[in-house]
N, C-alpha and C. Protein backbone atom coordinates (compact mmCIF):
# COMPACT_ATOMS: atom_id res chain seq x y z
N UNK A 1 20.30 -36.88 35.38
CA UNK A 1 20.16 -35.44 35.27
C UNK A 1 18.77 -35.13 34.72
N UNK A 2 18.15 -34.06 35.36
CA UNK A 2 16.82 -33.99 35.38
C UNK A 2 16.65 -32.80 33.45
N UNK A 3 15.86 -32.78 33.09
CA UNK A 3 15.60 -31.98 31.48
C UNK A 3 16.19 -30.53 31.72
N UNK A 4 15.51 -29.93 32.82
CA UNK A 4 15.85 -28.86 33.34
C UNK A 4 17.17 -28.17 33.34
N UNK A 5 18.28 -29.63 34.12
CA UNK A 5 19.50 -29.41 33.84
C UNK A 5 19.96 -29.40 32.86
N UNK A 6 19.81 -30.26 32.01
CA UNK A 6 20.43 -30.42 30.73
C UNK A 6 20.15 -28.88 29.98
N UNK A 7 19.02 -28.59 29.97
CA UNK A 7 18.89 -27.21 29.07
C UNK A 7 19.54 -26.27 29.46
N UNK A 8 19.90 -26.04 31.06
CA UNK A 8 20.41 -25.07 31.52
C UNK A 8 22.24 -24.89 31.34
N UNK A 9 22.51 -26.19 31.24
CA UNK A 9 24.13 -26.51 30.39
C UNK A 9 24.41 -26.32 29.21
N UNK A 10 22.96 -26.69 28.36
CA UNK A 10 23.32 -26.19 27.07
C UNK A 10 23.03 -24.75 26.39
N UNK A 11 22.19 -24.06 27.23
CA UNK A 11 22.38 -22.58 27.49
C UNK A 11 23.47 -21.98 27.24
N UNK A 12 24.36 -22.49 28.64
CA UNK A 12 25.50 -22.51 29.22
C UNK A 12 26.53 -22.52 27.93
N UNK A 13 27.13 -23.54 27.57
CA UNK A 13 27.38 -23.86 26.48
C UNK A 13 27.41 -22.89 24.99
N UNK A 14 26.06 -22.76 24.79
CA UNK A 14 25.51 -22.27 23.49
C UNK A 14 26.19 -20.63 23.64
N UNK A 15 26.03 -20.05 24.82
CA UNK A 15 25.91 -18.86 24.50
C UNK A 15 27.81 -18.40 24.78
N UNK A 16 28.17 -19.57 25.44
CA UNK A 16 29.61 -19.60 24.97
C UNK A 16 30.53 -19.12 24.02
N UNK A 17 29.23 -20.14 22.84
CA UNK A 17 30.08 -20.63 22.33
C UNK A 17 29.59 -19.16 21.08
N UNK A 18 28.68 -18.11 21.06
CA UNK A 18 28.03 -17.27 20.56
C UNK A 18 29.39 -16.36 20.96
N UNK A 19 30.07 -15.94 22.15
CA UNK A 19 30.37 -15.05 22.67
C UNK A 19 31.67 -15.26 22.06
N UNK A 20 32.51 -16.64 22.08
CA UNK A 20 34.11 -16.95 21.62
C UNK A 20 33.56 -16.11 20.24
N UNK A 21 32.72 -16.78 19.71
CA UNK A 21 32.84 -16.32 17.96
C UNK A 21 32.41 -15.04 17.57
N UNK A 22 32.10 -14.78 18.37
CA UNK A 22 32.07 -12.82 18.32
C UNK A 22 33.33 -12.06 19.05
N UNK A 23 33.71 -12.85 19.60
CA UNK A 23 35.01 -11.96 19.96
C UNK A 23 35.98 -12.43 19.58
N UNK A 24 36.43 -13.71 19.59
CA UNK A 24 37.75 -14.55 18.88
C UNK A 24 37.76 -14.73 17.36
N UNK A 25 36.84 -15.10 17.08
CA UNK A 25 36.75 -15.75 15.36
C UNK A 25 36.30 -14.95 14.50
N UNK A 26 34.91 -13.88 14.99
CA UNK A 26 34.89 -13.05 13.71
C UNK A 26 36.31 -12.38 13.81
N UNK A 27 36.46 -11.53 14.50
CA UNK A 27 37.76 -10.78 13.70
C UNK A 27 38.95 -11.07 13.25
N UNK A 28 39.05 -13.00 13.37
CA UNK A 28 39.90 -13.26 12.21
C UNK A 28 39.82 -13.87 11.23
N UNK A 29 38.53 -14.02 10.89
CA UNK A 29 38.14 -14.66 9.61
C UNK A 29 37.82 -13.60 8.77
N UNK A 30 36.76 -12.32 9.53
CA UNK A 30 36.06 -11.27 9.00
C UNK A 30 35.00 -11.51 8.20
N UNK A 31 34.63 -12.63 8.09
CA UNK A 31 33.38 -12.75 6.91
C UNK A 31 31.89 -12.88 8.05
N UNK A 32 31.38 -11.64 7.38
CA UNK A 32 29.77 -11.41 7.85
C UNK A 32 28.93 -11.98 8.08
N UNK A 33 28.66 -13.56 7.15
CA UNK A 33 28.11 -14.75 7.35
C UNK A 33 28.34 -15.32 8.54
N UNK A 34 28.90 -15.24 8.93
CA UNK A 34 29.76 -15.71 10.41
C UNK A 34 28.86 -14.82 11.56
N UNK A 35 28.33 -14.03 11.23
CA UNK A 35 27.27 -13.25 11.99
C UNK A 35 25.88 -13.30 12.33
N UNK A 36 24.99 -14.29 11.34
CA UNK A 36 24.04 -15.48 11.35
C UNK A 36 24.14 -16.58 12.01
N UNK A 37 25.17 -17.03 12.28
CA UNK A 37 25.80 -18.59 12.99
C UNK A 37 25.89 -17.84 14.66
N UNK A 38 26.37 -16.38 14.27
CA UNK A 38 26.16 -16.32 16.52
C UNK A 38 24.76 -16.22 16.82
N UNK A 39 24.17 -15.52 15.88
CA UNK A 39 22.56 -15.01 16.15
C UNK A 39 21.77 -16.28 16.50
N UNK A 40 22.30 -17.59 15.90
CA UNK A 40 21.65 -18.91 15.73
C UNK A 40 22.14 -19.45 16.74
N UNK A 41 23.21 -19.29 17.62
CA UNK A 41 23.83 -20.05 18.57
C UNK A 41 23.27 -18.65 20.09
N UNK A 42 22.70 -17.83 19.68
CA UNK A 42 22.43 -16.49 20.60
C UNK A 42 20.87 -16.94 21.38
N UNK A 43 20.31 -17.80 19.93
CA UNK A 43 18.77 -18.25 20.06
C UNK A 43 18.57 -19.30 20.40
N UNK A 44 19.38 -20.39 20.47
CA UNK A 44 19.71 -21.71 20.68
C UNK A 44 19.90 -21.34 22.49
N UNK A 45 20.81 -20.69 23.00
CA UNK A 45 21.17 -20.48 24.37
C UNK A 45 20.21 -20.08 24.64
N UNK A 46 19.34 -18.65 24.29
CA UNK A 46 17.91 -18.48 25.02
C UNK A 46 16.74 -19.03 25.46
N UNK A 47 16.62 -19.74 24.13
CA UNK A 47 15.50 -21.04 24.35
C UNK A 47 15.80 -22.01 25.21
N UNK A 48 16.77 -22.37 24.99
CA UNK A 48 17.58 -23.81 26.21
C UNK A 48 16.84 -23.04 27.78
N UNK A 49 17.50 -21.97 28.26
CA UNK A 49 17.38 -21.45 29.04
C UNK A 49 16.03 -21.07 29.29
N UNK A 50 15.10 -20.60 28.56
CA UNK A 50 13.37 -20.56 28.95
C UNK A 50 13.03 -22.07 29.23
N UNK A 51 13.92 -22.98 28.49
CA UNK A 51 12.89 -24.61 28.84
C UNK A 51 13.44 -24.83 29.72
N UNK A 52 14.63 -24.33 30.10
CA UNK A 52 15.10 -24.97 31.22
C UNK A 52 14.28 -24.36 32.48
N UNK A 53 13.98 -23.32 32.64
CA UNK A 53 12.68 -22.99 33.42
C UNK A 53 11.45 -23.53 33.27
N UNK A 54 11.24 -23.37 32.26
CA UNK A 54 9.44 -24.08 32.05
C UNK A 54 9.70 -26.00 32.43
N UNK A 55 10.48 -26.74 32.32
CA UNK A 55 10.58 -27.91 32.49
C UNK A 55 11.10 -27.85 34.45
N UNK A 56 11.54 -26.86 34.76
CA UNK A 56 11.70 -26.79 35.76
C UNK A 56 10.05 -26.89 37.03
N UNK A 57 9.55 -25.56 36.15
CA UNK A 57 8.54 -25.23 36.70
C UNK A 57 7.41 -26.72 36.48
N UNK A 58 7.28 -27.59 35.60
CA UNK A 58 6.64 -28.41 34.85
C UNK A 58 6.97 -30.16 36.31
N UNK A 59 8.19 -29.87 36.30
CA UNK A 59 8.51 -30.46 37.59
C UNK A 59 8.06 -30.36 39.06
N UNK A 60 7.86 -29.06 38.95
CA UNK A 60 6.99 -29.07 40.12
C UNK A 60 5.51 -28.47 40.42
N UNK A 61 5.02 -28.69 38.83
CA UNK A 61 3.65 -28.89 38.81
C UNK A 61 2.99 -27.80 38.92
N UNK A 62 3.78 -26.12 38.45
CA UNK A 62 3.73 -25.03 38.38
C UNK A 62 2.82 -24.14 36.69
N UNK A 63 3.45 -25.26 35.81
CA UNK A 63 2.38 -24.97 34.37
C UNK A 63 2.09 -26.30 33.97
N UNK A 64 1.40 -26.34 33.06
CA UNK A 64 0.65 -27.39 32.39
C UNK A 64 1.93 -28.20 31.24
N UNK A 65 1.60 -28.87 31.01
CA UNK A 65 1.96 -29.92 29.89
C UNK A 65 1.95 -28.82 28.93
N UNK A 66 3.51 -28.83 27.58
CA UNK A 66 3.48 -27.61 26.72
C UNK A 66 4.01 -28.35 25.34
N UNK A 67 3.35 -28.10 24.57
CA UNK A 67 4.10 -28.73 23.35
C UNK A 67 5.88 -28.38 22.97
N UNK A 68 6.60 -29.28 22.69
CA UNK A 68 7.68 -28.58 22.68
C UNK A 68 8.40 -28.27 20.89
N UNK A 69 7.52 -26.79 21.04
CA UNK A 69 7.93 -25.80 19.88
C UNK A 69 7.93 -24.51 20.30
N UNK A 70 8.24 -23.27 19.58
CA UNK A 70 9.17 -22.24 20.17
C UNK A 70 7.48 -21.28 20.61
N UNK A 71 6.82 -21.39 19.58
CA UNK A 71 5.22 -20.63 19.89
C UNK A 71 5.01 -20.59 21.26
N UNK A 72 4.62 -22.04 21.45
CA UNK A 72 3.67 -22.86 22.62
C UNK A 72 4.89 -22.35 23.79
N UNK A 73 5.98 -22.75 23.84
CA UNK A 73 6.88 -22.53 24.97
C UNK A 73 6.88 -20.80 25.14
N UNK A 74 7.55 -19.82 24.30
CA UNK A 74 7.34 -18.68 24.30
C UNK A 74 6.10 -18.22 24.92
N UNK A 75 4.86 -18.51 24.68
CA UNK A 75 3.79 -18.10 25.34
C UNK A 75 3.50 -18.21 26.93
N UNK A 76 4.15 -19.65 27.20
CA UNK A 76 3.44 -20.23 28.46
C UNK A 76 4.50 -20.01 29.24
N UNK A 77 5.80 -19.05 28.86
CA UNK A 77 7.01 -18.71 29.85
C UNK A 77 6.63 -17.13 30.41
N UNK A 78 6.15 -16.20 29.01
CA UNK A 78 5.71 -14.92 28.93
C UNK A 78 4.59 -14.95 29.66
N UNK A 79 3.45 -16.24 29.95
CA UNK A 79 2.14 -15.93 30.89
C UNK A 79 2.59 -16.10 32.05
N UNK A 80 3.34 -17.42 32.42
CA UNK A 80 3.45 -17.64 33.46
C UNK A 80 4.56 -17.47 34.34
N UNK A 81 5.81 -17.98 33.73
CA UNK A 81 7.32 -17.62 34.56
C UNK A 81 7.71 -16.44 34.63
N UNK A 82 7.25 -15.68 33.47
CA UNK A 82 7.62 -14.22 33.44
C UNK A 82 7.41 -13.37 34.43
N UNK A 83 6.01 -13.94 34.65
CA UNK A 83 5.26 -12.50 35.77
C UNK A 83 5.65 -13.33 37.25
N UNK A 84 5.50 -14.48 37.13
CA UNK A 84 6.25 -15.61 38.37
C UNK A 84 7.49 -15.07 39.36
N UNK A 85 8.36 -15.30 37.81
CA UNK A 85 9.81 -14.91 38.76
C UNK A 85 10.29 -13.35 38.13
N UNK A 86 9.37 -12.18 37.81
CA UNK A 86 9.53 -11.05 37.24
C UNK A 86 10.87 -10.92 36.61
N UNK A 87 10.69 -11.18 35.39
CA UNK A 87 11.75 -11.43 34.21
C UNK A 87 11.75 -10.16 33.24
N UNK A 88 12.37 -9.86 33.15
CA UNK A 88 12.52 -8.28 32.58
C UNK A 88 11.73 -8.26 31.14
N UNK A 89 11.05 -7.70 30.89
CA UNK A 89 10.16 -7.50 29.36
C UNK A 89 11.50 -7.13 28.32
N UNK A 90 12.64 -6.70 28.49
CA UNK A 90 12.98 -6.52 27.51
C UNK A 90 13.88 -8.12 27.23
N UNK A 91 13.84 -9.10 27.88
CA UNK A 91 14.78 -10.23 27.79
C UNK A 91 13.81 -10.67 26.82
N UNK A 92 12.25 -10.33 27.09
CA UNK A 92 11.40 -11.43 26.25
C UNK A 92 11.25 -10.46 24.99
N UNK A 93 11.49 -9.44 24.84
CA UNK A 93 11.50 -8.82 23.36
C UNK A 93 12.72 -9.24 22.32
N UNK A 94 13.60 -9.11 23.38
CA UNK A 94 15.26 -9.56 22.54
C UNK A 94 15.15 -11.09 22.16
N UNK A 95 14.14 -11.85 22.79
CA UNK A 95 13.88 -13.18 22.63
C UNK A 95 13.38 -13.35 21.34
N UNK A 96 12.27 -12.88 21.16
CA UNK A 96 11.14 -12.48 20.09
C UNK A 96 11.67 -11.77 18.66
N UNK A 97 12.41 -10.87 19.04
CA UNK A 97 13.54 -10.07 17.89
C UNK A 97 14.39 -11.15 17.48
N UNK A 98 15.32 -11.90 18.03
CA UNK A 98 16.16 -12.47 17.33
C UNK A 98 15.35 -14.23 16.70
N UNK A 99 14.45 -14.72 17.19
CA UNK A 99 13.42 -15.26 15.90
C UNK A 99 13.09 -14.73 15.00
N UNK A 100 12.49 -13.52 14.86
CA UNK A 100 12.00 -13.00 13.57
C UNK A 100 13.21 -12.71 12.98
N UNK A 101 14.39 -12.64 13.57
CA UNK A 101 15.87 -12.55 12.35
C UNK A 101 15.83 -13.95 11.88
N UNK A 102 15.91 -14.59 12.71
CA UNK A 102 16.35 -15.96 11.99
C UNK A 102 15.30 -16.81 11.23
N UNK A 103 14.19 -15.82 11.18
CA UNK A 103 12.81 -16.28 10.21
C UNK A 103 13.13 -15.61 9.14
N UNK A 104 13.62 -14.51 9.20
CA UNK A 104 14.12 -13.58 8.13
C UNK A 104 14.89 -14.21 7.57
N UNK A 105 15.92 -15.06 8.05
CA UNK A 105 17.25 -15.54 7.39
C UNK A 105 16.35 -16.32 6.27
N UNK A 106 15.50 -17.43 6.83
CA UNK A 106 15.16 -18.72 6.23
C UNK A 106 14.72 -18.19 5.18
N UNK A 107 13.50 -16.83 5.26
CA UNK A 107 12.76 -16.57 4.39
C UNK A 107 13.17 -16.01 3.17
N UNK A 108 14.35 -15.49 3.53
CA UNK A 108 14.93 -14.44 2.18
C UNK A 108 15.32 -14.97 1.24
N UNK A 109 14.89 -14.15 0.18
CA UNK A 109 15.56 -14.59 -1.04
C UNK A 109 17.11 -13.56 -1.72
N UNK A 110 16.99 -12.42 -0.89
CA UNK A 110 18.35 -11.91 -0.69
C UNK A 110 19.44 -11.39 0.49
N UNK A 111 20.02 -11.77 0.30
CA UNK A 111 21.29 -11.55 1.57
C UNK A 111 22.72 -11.02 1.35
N UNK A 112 22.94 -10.39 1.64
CA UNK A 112 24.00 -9.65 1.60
C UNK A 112 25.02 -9.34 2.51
N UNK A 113 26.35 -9.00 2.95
CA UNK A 113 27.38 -8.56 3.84
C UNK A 113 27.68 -7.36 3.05
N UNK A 114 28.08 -6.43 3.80
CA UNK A 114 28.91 -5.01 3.64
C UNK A 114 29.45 -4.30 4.89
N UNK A 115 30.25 -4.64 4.74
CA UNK A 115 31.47 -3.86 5.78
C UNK A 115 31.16 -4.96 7.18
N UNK A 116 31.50 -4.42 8.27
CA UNK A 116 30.98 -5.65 9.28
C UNK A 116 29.65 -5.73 9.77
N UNK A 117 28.81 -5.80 8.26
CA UNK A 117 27.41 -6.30 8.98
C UNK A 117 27.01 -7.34 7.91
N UNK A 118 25.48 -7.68 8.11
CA UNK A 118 24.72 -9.10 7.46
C UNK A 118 23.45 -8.33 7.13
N UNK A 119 22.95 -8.46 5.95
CA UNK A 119 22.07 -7.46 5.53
C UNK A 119 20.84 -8.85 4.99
N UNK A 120 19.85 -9.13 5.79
CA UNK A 120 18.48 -9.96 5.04
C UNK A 120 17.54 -9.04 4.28
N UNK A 121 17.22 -9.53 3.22
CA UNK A 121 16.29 -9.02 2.74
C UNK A 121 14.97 -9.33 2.52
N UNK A 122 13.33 -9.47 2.59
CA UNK A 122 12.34 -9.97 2.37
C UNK A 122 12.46 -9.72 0.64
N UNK A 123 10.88 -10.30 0.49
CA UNK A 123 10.03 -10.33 -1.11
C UNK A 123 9.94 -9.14 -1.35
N UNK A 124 9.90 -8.05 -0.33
CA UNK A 124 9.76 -6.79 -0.96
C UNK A 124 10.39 -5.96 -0.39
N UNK A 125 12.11 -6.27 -0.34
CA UNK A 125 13.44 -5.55 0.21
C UNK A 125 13.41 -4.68 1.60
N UNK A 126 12.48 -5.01 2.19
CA UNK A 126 12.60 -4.73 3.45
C UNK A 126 13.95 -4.92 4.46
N UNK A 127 15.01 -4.29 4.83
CA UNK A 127 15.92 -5.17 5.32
C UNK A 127 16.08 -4.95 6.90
N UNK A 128 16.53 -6.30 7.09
CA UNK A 128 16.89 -6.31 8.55
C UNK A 128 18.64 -6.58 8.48
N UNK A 129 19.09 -5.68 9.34
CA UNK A 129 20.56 -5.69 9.60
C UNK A 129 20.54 -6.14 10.97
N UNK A 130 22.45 -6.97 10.98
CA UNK A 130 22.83 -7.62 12.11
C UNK A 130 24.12 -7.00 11.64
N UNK A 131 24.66 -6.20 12.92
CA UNK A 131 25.97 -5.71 13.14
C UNK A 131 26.62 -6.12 14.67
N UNK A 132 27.77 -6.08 14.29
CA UNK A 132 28.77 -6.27 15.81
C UNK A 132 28.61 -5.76 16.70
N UNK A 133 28.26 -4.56 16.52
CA UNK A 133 27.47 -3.88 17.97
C UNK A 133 26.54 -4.42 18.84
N UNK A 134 25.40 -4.39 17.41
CA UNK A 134 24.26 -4.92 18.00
C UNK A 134 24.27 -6.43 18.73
N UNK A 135 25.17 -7.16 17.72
CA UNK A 135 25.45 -8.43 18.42
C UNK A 135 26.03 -8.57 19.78
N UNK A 136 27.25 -7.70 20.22
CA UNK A 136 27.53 -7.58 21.33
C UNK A 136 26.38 -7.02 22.66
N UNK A 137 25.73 -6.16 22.36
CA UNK A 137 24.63 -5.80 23.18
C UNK A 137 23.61 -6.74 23.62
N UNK A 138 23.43 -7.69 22.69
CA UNK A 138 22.38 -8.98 22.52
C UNK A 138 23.34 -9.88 23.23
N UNK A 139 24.68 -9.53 22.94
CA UNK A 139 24.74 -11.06 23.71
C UNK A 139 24.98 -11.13 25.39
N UNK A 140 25.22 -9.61 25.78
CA UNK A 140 25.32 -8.97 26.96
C UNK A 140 23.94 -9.51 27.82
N UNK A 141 22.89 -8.78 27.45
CA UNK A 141 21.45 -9.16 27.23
C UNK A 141 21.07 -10.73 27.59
N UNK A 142 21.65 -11.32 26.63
CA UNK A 142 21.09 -12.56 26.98
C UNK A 142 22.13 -13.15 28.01
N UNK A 143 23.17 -12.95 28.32
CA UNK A 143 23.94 -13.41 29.58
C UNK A 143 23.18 -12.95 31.12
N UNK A 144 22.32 -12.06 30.72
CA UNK A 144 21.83 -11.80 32.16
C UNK A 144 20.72 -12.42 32.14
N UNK A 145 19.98 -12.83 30.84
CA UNK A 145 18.82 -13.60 30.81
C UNK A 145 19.16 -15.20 31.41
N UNK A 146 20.11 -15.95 30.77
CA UNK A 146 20.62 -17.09 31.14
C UNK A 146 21.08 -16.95 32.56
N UNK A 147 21.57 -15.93 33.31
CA UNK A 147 22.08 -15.82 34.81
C UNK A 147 20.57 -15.66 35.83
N UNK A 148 19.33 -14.95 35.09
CA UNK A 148 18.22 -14.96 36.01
C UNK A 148 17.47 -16.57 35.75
N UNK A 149 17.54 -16.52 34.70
CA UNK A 149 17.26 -18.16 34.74
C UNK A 149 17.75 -19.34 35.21
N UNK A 150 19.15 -19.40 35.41
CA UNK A 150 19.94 -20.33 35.66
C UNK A 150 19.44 -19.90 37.62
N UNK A 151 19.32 -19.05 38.33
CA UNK A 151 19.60 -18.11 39.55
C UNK A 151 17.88 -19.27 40.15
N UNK A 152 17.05 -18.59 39.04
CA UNK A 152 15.77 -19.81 39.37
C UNK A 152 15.75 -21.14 39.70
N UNK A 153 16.11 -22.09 38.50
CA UNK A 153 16.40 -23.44 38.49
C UNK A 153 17.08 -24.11 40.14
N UNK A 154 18.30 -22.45 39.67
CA UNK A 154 19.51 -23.38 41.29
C UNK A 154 18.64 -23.58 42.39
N UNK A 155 17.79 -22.53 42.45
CA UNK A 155 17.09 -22.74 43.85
C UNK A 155 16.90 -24.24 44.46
N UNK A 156 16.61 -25.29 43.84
CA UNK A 156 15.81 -26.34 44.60
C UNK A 156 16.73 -27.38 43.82
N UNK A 157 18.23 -27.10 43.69
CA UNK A 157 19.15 -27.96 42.90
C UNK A 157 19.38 -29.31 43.70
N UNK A 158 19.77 -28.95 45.00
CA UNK A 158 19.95 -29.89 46.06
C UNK A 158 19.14 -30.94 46.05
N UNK A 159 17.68 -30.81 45.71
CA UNK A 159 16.71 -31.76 45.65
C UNK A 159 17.15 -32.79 44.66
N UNK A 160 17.62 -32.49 43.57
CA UNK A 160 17.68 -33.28 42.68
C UNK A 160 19.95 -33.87 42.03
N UNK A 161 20.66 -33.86 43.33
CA UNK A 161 21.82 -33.94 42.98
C UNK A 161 22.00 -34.95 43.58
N UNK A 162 21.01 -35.61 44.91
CA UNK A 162 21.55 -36.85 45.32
C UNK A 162 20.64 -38.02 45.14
N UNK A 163 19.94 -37.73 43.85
CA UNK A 163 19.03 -38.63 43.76
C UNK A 163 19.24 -40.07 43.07
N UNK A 164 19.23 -41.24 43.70
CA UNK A 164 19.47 -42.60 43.11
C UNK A 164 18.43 -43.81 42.65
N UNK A 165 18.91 -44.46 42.18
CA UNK A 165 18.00 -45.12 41.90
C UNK A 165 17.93 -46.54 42.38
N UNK A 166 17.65 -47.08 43.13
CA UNK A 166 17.65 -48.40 43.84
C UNK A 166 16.63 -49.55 43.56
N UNK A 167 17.07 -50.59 42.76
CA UNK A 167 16.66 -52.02 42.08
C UNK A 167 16.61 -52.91 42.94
């Protein structure tokens, strides 16, 4: 199985597994913390899904060699695959938004839940909120991001399903 695939399963997978726990598990556990863990499994499926394009594209000799960290990849998907296979600007904002949450998470020194949301705070109480709404909208969002991406990859799948290796 070629890199491509693999990312595009664990996309697959990830954002699954984002969607059960926003609809099955928070509302029977109810604890807000539990609302950081989809955002982290929301960002985990997105990224899978940009490399799984850029390693796609990288396969067939479409971008350059990319370091693999979220900067370097983010950039060279937004220059090149973006405008490539016209990828909606707001998939790559919602991309970009939910890093700076989960930079927020790392960075804070306060955090909080109240009622069904997750409240980060910076050094100088700036806060960023994550609510159920918003989570549901994001994760809507990124299901169509993972479906235009996944829609790319399939194209030239055939090439690579009967491939063997002979010693």
């Amino acid at each position: 199985m070629e890199k491509f695939q693999e990312l595009r399963e664990s996309a697959k997978k990830r954002i699954t597994v984002a969607d059960h726990m926003l609809v099955i598990t928070y509302p029977m556990v109810k604890d807000p913390r539990l609302l950081i863990t989809i955002i982290e499994n929301l960002f985990l499926a997105m990224t899978s899904s940009m490399g799984s394009v850029l390693h796609y594209d990288l396969l067939f000799k479409r971008v350059p060699l990319f370091n693999d960290n979220f900067e370097d990849k983010f950039r060279l998907f937004k220059d090149e695959c973006a405008k490539r296979y016209s990828i909606n600007q707001e998939h790559l904002a919602l991309l970009r938004e939910i890093k700076d949450i989960i930079v927020a998470h790392k960075k804070s020194p306060v955090e909080f839940s109240r009622q069904d949301r997750f409240i980060i705070c910076n050094g100088s109480y700036k806060m960023k909120t994550i609510s159920i709404s918003q989570l549901k909208m994001n994760i809507e969002k990124a299901k169509e991001f993972i479906e235009v991406n996944n829609n790319i990859v399939n194209k030239d799948e055939h090439i690579f399903k009967n491939e063997r290796i002979i010693i």
